[in-house]
PDB file of N, CA and C in Angstrom:
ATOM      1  N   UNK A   1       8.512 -20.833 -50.912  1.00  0.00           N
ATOM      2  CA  UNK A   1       8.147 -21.113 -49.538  1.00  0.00           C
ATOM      3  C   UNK A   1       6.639 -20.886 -49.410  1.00  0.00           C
ATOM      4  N   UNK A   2       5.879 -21.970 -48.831  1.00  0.00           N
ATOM      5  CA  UNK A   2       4.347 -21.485 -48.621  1.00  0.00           C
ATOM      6  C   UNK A   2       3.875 -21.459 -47.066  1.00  0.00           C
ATOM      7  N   UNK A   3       3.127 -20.362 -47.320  1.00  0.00           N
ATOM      8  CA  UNK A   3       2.481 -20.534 -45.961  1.00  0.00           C
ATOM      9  C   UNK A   3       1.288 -21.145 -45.190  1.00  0.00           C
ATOM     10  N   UNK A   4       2.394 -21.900 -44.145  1.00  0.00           N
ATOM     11  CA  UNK A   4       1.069 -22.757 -43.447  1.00  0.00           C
ATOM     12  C   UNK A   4      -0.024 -21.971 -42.470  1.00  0.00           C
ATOM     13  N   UNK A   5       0.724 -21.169 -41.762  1.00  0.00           N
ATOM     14  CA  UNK A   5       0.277 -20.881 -40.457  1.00  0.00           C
ATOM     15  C   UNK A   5       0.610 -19.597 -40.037  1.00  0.00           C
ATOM     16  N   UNK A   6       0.250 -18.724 -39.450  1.00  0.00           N
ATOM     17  CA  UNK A   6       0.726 -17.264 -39.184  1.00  0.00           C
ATOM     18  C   UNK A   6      -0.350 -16.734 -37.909  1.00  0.00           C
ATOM     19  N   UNK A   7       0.241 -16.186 -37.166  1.00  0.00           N
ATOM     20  CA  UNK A   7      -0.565 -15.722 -35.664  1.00  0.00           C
ATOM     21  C   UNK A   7       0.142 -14.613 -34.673  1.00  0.00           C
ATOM     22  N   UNK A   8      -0.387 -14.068 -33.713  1.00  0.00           N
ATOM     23  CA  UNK A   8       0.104 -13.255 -32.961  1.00  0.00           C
ATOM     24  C   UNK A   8      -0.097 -13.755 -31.819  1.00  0.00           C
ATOM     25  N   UNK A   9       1.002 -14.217 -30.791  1.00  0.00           N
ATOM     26  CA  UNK A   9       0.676 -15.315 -29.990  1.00  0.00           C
ATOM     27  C   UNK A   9       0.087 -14.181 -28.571  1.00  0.00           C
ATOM     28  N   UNK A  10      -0.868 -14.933 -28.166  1.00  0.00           N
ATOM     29  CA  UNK A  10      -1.287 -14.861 -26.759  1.00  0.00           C
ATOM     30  C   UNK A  10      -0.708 -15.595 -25.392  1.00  0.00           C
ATOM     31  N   UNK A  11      -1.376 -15.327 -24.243  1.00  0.00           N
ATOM     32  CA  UNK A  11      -0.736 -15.391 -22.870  1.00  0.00           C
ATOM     33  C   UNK A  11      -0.938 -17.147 -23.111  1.00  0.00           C
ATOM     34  N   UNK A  12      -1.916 -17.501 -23.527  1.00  0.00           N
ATOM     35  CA  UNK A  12      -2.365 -19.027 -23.983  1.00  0.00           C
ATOM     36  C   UNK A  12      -1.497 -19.758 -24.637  1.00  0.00           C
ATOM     37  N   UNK A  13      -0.677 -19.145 -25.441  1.00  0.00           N
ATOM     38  CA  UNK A  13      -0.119 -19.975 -26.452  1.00  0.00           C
ATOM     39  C   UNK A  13       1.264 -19.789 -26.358  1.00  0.00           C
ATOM     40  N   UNK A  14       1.842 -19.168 -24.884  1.00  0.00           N
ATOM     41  CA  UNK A  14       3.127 -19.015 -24.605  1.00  0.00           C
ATOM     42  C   UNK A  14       2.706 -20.137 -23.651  1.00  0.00           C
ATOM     43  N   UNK A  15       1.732 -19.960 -22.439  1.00  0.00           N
ATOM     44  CA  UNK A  15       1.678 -20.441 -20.999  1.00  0.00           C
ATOM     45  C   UNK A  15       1.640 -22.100 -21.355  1.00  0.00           C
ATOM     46  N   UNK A  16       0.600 -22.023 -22.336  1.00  0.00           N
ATOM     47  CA  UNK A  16      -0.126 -23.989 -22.876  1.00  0.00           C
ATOM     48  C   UNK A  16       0.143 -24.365 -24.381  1.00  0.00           C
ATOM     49  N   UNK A  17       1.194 -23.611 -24.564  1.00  0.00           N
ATOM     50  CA  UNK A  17       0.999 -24.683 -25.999  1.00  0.00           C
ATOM     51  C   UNK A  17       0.473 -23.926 -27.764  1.00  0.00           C
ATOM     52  N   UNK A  18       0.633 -23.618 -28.160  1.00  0.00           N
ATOM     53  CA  UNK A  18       0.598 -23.192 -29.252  1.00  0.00           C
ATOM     54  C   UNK A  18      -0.874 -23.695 -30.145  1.00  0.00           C
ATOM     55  N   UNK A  19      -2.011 -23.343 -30.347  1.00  0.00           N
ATOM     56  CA  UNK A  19      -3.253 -23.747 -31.029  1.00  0.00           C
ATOM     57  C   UNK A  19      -3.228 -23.392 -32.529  1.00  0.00           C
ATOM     58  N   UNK A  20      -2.560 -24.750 -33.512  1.00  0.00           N
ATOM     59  CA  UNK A  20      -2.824 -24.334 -34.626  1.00  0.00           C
ATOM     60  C   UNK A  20      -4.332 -24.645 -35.387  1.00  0.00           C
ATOM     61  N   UNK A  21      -5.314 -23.948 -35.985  1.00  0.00           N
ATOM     62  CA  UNK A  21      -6.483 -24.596 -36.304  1.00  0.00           C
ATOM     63  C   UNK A  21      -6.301 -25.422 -37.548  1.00  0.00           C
ATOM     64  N   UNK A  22      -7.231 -26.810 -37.337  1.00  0.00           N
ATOM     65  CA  UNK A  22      -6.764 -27.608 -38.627  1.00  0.00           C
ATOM     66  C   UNK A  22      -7.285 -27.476 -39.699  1.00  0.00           C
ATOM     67  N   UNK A  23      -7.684 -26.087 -40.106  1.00  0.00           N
ATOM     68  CA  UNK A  23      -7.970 -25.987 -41.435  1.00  0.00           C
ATOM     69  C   UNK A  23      -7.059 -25.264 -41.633  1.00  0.00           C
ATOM     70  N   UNK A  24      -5.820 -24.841 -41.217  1.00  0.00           N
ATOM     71  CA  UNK A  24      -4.734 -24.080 -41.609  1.00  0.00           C
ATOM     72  C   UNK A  24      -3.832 -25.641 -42.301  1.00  0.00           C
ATOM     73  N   UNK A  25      -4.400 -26.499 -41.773  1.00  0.00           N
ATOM     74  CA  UNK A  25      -3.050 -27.645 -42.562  1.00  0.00           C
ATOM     75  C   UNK A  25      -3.583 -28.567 -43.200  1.00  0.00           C
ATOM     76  N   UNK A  26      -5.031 -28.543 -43.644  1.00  0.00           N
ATOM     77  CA  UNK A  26      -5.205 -29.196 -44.312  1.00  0.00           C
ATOM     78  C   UNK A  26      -5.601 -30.646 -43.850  1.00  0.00           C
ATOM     79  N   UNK A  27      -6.050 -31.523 -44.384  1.00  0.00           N
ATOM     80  CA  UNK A  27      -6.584 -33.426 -43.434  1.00  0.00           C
ATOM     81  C   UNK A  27      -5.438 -33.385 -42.666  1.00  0.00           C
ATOM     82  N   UNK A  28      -5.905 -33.704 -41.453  1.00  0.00           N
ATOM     83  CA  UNK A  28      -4.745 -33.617 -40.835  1.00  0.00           C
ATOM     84  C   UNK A  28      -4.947 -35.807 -40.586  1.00  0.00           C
ATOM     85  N   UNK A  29      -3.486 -36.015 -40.662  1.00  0.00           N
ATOM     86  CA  UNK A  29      -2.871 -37.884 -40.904  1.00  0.00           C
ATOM     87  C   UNK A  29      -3.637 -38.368 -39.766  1.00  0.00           C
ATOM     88  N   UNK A  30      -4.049 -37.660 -38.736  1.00  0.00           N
ATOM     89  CA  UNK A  30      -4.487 -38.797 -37.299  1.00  0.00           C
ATOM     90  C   UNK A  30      -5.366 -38.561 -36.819  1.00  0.00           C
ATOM     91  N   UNK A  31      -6.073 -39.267 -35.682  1.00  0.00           N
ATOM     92  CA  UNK A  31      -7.139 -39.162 -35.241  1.00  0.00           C
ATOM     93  C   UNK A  31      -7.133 -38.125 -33.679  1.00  0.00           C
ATOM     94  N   UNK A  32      -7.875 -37.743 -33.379  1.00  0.00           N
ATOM     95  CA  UNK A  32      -8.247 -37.104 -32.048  1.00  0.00           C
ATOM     96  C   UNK A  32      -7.352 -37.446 -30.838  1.00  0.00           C
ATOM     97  N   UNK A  33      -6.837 -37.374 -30.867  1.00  0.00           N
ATOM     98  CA  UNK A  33      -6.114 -37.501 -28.865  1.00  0.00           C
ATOM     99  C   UNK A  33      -4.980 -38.568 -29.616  1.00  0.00           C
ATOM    100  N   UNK A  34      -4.657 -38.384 -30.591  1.00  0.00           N
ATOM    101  CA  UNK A  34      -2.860 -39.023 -30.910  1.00  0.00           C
ATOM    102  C   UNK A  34      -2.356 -37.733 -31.431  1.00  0.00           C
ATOM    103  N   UNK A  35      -0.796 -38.249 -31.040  1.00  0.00           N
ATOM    104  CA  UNK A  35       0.249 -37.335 -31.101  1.00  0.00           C
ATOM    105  C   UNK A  35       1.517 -37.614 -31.697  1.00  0.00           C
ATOM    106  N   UNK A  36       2.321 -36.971 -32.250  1.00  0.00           N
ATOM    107  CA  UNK A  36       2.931 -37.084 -33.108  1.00  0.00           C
ATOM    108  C   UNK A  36       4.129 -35.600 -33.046  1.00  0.00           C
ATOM    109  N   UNK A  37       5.446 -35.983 -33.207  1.00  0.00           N
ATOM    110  CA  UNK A  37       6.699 -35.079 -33.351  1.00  0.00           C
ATOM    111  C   UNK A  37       6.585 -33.996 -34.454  1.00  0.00           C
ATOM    112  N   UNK A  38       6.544 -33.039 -34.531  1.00  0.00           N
ATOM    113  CA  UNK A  38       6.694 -32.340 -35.723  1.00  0.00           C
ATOM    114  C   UNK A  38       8.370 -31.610 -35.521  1.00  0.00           C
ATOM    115  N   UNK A  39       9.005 -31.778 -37.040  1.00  0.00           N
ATOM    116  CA  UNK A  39      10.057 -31.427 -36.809  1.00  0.00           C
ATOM    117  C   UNK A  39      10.006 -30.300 -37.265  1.00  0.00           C
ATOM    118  N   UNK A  40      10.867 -28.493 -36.792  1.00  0.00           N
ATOM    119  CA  UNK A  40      10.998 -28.059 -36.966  1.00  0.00           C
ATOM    120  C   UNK A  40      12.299 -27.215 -37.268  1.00  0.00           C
ATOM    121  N   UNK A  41      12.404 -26.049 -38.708  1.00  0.00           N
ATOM    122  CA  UNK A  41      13.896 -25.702 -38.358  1.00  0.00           C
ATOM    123  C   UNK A  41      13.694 -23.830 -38.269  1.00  0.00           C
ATOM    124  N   UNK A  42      14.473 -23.190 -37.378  1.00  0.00           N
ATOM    125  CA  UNK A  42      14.845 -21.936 -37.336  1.00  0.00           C
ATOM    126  C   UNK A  42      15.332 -21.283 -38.338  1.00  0.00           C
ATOM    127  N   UNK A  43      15.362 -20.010 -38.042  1.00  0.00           N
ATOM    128  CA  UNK A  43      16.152 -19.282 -39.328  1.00  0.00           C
ATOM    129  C   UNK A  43      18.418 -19.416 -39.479  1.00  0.00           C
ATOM    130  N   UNK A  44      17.999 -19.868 -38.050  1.00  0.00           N
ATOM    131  CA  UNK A  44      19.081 -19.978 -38.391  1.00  0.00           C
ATOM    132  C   UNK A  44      20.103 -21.852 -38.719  1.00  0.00           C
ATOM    133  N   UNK A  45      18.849 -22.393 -39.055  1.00  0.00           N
ATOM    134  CA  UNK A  45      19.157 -23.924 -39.471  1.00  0.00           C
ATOM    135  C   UNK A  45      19.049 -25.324 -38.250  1.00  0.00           C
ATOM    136  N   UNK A  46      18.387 -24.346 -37.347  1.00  0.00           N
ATOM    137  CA  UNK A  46      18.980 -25.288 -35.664  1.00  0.00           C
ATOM    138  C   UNK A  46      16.929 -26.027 -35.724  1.00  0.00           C
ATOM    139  N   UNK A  47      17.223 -27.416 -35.679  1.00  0.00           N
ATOM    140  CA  UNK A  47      15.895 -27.981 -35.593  1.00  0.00           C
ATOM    141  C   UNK A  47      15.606 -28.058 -34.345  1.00  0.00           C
ATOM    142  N   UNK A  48      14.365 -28.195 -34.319  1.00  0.00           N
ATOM    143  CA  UNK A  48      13.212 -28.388 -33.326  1.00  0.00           C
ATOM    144  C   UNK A  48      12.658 -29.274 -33.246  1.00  0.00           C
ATOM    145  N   UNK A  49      11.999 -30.459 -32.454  1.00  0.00           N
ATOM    146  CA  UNK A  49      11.135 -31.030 -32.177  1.00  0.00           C
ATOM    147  C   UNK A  49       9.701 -30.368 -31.363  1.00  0.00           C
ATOM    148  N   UNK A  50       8.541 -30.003 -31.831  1.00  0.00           N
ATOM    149  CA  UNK A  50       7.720 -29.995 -31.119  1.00  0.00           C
ATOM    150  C   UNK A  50       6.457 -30.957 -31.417  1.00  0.00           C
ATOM    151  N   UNK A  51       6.277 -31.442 -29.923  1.00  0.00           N
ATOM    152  CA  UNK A  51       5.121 -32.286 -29.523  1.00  0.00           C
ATOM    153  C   UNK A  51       3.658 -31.955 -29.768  1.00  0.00           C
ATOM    154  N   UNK A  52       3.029 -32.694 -30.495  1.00  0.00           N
ATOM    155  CA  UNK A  52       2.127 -32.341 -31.447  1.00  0.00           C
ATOM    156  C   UNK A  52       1.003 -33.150 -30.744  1.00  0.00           C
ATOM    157  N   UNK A  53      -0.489 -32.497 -30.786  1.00  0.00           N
ATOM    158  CA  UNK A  53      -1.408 -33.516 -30.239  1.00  0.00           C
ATOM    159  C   UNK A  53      -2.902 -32.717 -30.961  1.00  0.00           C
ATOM    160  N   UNK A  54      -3.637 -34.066 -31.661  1.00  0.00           N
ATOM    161  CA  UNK A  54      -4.645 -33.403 -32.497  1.00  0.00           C
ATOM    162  C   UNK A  54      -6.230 -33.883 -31.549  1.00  0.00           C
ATOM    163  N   UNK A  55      -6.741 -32.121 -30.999  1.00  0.00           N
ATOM    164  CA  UNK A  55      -7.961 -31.999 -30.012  1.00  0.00           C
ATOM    165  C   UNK A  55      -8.923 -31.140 -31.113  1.00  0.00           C
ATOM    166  N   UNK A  56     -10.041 -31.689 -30.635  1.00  0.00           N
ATOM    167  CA  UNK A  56     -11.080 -30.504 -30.759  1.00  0.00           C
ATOM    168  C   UNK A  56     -11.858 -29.861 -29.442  1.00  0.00           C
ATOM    169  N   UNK A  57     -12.274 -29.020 -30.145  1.00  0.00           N
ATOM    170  CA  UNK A  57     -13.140 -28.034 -29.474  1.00  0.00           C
ATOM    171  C   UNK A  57     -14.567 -28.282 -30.053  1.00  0.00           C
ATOM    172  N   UNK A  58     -15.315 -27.128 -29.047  1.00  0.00           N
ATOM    173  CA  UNK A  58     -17.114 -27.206 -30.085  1.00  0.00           C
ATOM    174  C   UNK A  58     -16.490 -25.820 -31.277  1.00  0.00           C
ATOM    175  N   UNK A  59     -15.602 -24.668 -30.512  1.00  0.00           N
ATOM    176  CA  UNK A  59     -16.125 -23.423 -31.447  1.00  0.00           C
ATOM    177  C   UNK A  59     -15.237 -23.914 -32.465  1.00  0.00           C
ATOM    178  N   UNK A  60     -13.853 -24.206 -32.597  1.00  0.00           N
ATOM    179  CA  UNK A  60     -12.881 -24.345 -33.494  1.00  0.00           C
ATOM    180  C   UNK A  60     -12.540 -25.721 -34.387  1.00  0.00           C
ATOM    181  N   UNK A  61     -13.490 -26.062 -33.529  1.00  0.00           N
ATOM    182  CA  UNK A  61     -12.952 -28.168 -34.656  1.00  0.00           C
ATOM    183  C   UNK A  61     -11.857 -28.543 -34.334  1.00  0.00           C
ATOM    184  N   UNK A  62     -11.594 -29.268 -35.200  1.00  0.00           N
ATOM    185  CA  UNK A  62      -9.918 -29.701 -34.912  1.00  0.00           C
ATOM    186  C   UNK A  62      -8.614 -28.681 -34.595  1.00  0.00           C
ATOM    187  N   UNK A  63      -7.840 -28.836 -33.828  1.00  0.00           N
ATOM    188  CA  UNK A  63      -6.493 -28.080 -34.151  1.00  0.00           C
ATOM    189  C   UNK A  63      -5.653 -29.003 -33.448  1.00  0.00           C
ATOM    190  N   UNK A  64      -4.208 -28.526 -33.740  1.00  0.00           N
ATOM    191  CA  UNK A  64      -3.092 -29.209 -33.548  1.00  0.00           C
ATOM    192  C   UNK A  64      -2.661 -28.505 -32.780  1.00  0.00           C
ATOM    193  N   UNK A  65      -2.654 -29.306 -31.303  1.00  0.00           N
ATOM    194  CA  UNK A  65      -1.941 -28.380 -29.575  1.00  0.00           C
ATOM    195  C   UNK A  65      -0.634 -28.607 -29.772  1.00  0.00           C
ATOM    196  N   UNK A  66       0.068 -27.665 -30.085  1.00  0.00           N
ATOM    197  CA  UNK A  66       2.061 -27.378 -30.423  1.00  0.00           C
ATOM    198  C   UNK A  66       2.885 -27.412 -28.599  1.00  0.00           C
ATOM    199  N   UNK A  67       3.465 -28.270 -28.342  1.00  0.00           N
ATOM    200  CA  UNK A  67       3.810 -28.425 -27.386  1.00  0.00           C
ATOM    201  C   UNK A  67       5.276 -27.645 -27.542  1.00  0.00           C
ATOM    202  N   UNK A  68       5.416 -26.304 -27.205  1.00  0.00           N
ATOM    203  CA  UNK A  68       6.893 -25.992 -27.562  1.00  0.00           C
ATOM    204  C   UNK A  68       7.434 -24.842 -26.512  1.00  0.00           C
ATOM    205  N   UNK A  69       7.537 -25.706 -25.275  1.00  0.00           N
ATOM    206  CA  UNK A  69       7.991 -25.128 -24.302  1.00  0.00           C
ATOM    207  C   UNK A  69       9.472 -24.273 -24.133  1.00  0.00           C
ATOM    208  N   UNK A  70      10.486 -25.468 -24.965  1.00  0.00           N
ATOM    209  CA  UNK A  70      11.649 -25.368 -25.046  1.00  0.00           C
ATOM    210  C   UNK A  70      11.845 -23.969 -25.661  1.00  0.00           C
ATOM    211  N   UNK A  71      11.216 -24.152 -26.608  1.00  0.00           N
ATOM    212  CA  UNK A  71      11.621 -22.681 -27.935  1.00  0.00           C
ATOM    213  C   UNK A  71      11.517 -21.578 -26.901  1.00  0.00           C
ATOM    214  N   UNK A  72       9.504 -21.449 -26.600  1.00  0.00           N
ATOM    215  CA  UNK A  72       8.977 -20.559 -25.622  1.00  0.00           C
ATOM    216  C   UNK A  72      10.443 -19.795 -25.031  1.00  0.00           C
ATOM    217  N   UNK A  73      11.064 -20.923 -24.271  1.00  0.00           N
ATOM    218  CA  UNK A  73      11.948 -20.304 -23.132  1.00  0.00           C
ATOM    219  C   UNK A  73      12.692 -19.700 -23.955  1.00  0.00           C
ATOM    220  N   UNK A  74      13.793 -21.088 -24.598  1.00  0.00           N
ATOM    221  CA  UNK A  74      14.702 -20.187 -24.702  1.00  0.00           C
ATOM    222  C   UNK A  74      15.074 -19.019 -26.042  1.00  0.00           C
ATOM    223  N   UNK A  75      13.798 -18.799 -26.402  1.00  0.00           N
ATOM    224  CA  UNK A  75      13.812 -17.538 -27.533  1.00  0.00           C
ATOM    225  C   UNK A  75      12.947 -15.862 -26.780  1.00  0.00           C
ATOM    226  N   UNK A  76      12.461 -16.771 -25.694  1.00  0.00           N
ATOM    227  CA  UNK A  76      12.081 -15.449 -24.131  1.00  0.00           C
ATOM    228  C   UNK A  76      10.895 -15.002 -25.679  1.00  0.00           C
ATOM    229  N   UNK A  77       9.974 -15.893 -25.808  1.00  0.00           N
ATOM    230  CA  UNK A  77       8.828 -15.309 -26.874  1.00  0.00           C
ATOM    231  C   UNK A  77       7.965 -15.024 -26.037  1.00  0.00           C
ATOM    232  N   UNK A  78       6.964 -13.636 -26.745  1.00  0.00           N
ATOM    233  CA  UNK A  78       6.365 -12.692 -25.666  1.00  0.00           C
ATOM    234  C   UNK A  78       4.760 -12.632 -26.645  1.00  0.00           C
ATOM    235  N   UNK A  79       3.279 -12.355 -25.817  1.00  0.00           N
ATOM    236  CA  UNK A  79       2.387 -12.122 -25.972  1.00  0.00           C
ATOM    237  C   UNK A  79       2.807 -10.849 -27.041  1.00  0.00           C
ATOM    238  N   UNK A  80       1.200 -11.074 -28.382  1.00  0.00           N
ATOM    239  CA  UNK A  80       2.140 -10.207 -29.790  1.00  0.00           C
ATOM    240  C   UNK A  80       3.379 -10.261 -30.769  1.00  0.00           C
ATOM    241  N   UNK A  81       4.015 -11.480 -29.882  1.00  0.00           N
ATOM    242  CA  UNK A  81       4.941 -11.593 -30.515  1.00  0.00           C
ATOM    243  C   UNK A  81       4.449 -12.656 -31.839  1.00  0.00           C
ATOM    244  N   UNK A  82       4.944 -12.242 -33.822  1.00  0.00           N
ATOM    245  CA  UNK A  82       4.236 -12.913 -34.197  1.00  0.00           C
ATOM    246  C   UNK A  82       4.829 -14.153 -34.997  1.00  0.00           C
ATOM    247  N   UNK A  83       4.340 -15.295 -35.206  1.00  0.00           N
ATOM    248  CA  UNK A  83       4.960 -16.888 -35.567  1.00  0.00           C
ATOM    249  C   UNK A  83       4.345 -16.932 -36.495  1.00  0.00           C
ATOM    250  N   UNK A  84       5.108 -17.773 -37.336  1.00  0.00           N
ATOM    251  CA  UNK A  84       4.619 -17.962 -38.477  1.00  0.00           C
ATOM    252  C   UNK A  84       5.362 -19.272 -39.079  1.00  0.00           C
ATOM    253  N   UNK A  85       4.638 -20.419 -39.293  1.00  0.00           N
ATOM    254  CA  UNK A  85       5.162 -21.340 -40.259  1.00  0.00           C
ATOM    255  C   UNK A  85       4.951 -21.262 -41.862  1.00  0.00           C
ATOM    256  N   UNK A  86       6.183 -21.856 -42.392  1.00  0.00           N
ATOM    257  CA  UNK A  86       5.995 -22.159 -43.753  1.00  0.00           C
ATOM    258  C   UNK A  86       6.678 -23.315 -44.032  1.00  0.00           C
ATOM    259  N   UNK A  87       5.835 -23.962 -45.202  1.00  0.00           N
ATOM    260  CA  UNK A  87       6.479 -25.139 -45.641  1.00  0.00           C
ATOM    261  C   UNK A  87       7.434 -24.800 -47.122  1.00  0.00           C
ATOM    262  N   UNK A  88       9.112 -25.432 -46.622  1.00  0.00           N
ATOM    263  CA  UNK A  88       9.827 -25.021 -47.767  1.00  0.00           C
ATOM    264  C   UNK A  88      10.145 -26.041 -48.602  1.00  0.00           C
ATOM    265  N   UNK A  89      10.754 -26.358 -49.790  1.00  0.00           N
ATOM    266  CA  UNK A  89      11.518 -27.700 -50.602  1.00  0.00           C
ATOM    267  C   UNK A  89      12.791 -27.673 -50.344  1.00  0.00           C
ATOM    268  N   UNK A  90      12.801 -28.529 -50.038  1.00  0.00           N
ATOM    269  CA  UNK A  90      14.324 -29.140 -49.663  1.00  0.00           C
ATOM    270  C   UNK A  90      15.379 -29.029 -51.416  1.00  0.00           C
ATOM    271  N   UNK A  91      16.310 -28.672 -51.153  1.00  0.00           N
ATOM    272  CA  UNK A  91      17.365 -28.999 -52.162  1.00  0.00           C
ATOM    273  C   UNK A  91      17.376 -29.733 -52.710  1.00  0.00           C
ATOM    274  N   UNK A  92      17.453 -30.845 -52.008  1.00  0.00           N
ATOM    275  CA  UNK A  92      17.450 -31.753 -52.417  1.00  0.00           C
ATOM    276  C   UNK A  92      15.702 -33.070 -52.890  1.00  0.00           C
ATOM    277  N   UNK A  93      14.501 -32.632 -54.002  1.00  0.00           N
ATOM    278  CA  UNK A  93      13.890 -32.668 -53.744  1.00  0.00           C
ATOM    279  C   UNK A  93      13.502 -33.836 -53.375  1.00  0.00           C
ATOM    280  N   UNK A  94      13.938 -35.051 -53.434  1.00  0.00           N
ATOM    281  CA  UNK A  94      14.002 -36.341 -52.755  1.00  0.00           C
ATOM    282  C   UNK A  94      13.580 -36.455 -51.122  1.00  0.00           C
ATOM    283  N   UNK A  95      13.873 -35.234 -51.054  1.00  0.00           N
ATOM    284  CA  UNK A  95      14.065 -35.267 -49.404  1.00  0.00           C
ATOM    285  C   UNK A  95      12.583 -35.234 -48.648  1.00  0.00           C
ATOM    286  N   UNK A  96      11.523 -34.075 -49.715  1.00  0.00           N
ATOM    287  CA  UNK A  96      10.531 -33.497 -49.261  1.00  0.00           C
ATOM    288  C   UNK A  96      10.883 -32.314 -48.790  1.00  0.00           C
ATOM    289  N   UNK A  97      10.135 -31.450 -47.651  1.00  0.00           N
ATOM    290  CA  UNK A  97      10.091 -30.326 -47.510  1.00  0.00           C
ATOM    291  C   UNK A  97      10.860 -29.937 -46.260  1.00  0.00           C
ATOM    292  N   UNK A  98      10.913 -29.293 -45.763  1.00  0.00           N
ATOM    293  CA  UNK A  98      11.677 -28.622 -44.224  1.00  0.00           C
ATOM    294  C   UNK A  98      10.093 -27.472 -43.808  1.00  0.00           C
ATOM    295  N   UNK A  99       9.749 -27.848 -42.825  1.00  0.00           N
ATOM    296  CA  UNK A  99       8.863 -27.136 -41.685  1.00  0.00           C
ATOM    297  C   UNK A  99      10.017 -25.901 -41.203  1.00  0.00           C
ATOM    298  N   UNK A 100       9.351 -24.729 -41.363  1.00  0.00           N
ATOM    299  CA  UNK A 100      10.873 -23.172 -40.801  1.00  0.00           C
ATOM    300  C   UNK A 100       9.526 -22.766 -40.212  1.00  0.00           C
ATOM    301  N   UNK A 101      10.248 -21.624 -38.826  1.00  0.00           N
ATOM    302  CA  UNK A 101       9.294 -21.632 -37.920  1.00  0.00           C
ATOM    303  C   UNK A 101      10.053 -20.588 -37.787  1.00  0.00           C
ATOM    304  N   UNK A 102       9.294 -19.422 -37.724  1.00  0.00           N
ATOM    305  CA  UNK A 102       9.993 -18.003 -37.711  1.00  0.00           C
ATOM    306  C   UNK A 102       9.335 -17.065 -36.662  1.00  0.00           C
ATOM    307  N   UNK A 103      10.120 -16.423 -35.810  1.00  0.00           N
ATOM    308  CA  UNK A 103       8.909 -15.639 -34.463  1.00  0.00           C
ATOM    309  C   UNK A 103       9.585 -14.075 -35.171  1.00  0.00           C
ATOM    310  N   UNK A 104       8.781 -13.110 -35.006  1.00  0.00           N
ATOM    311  CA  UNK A 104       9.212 -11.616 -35.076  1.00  0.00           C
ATOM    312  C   UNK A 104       8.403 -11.049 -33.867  1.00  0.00           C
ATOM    313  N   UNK A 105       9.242  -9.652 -33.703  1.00  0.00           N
ATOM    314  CA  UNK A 105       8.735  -8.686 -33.007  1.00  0.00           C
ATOM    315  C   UNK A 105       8.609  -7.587 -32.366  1.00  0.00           C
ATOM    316  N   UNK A 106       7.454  -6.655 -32.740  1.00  0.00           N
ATOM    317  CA  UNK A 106       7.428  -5.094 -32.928  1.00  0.00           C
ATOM    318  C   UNK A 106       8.453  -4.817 -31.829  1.00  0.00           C
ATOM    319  N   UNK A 107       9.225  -3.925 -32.718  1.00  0.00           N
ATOM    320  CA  UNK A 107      10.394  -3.023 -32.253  1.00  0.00           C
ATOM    321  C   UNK A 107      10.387  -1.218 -32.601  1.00  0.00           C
ATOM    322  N   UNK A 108      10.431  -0.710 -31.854  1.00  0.00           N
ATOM    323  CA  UNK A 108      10.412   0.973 -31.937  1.00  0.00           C
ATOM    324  C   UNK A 108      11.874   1.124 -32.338  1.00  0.00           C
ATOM    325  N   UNK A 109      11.736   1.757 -33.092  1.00  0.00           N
ATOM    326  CA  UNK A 109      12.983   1.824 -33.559  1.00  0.00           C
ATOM    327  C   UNK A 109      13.439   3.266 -34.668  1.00  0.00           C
ATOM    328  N   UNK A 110      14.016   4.519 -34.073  1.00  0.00           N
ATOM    329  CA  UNK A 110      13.938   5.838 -34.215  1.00  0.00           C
ATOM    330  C   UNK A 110      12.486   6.185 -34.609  1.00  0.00           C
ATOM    331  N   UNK A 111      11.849   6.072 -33.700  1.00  0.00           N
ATOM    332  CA  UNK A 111      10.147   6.831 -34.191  1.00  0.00           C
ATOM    333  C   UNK A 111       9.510   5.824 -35.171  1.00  0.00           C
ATOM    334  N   UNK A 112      10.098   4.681 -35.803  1.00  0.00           N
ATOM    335  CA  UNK A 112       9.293   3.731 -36.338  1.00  0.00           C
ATOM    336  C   UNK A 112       9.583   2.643 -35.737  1.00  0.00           C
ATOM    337  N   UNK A 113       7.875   1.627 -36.169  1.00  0.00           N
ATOM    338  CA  UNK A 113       7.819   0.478 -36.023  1.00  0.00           C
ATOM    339  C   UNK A 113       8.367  -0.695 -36.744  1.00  0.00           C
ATOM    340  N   UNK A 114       9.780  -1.455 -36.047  1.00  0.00           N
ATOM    341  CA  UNK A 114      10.107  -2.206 -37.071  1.00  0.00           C
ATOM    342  C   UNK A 114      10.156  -3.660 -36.821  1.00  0.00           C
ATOM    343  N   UNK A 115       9.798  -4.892 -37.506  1.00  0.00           N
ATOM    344  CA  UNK A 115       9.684  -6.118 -36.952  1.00  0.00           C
ATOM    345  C   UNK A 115      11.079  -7.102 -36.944  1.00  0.00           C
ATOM    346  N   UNK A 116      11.647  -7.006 -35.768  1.00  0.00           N
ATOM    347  CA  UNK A 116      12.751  -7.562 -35.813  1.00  0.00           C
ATOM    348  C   UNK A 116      12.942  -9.115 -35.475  1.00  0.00           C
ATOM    349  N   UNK A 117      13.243 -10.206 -35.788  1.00  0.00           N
ATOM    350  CA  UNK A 117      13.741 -11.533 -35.826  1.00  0.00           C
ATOM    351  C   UNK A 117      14.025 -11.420 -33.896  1.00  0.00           C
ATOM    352  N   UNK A 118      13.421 -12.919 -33.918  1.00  0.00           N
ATOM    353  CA  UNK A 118      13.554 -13.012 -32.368  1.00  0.00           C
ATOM    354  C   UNK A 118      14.213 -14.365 -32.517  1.00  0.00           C
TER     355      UNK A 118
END
């Protein structure tokens, strides 16, 4: 499994959208203000669609605005809470890869800190 992407999300990236920077993925296929589906799957096998749109900035350059409201809600993901993509191989390697999209988050747990699956 490799890793694409890894962050500790802010009030920004729950409220608007998820900011991946595009040197985390490498040429990215499209141009500025097109958009495109990225499919995603959970840990527990259940896919995702999130709405993908490639902006720049002056400080950051390119990044890819993650439109993923749905998840947001219904996984109740919280500021600190931390995401992380990786790209895996499919079984079948014909297939290409599977996008897994994993959220954790700090849990107290008897006097320690432990990162539990959200």
């Amino acid at each position: 499994m490799a890793l694409v992407f890894s962050k500790f999300l802010t009030a920004d990236d729950i409220e608007n959208g998820l900011s991946i920077p595009g040197c985390s993925l490498g040429p990215l296929p499209f141009q500025e203000g097109q958009s495109m589906n990225m499919h995603v799957h959970d840990g527990n096998g259940h896919e995702w669609i999130f709405s993908c749109t490639i902006k720049r900035n002056e400080s950051t350059g390119h990044f890819l605005s993650v439109g993923w409201n749905k998840f947001v809600r219904e996984r109740d993901l919280r500021v600190d809470d931390k995401v992380t993509i990786h790209e895996e191989a499919m079984k079948n390697q014909a297939m290409g890869t599977w996008i897994k999209v994993e959220v954790k988050r700090k849990i107290r747990l008897f006097g320690e800190d432990v990162w539990a699956d959200v």
